[in-house]
Protein backbone atom coordinates (compact mmCIF):
# COMPACT_ATOMS: atom_id res chain seq x y z
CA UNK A 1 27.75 -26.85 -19.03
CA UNK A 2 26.41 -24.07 -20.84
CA UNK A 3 27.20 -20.46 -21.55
CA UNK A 4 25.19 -17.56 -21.90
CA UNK A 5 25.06 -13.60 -22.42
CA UNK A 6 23.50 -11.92 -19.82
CA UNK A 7 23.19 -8.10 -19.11
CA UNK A 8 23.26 -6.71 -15.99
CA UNK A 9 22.66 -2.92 -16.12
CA UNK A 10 21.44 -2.12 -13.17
CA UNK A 11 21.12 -2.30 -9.74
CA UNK A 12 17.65 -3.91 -9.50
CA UNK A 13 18.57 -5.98 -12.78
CA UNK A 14 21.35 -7.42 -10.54
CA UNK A 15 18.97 -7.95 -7.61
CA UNK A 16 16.38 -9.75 -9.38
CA UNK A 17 18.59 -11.99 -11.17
CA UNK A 18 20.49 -13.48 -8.18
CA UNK A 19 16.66 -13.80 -6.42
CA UNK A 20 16.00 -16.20 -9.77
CA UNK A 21 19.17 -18.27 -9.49
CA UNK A 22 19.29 -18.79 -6.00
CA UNK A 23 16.30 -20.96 -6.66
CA UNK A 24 18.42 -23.42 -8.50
CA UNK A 25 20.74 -25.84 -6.61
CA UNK A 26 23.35 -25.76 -9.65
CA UNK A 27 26.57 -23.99 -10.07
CA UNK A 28 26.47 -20.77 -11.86
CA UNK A 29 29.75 -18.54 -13.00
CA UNK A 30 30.10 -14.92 -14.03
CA UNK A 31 32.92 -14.59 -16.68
CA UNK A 32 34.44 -10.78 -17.70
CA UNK A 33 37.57 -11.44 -18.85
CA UNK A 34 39.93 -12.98 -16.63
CA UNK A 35 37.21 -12.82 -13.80
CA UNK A 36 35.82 -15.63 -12.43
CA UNK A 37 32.63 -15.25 -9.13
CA UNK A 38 30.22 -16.65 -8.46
CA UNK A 39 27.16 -15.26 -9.95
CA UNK A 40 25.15 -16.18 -6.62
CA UNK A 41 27.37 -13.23 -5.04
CA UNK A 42 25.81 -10.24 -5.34
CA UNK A 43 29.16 -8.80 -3.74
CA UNK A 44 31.33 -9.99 -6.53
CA UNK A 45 28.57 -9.14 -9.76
CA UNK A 46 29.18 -5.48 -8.82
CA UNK A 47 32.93 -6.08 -8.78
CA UNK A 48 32.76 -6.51 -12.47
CA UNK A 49 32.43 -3.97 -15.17
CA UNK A 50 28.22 -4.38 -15.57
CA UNK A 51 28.22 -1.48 -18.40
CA UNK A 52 28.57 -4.52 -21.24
CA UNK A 53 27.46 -8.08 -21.75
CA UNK A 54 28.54 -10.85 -19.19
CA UNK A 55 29.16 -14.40 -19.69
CA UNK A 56 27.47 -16.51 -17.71
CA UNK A 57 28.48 -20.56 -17.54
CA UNK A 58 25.32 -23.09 -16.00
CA UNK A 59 27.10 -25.77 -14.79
CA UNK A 60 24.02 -28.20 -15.51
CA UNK A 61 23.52 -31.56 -17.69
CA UNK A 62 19.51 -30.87 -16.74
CA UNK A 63 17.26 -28.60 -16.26
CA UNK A 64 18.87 -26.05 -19.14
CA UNK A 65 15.43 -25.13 -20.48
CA UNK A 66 14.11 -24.25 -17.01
CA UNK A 67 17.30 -22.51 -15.98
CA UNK A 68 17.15 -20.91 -19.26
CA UNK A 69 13.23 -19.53 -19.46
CA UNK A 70 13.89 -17.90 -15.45
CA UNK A 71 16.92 -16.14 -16.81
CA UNK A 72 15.24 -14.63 -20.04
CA UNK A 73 14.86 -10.63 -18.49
CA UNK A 74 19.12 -10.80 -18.58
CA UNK A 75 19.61 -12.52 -22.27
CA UNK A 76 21.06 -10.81 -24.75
């Protein structure tokens, strides 16, 4: 598994970014505090508080530097 920062500021931001990981067959978490969804949910991103960073856990042994170069727009 690995974890990330990811920002999510807006509504196309949130959009495109579950558009780029629905393309993986992996597991993907959002993480704001003691909130757990699944960041395939576009539902349950805007249930969070999107005005500061995100975690976001890739629940991969593979693939990371794929995963990794589609997310780069939502890095911090």
């Amino acid at each position: 598994m690995k974890t990330v920062q990811i920002s999510l500021n807006s509504i196309d931001k949130v959009k495109s970014f579950v558009n780029a990981i629905t393309q993986f067959d992996y597991d993907f978490d959002l993480i704001s505090g003691r909130y757990v969804i699944d960041a395939k949910s576009i539902m349950g991103i805007f249930s969070l508080d999107l005005s500061k960073p995100i975690d976001l856990a890739i629940h991969v042994e593979s693939d990371v530097d794929e995963i990794l170069e589609a997310l780069k727009p939502y890095l911090v």
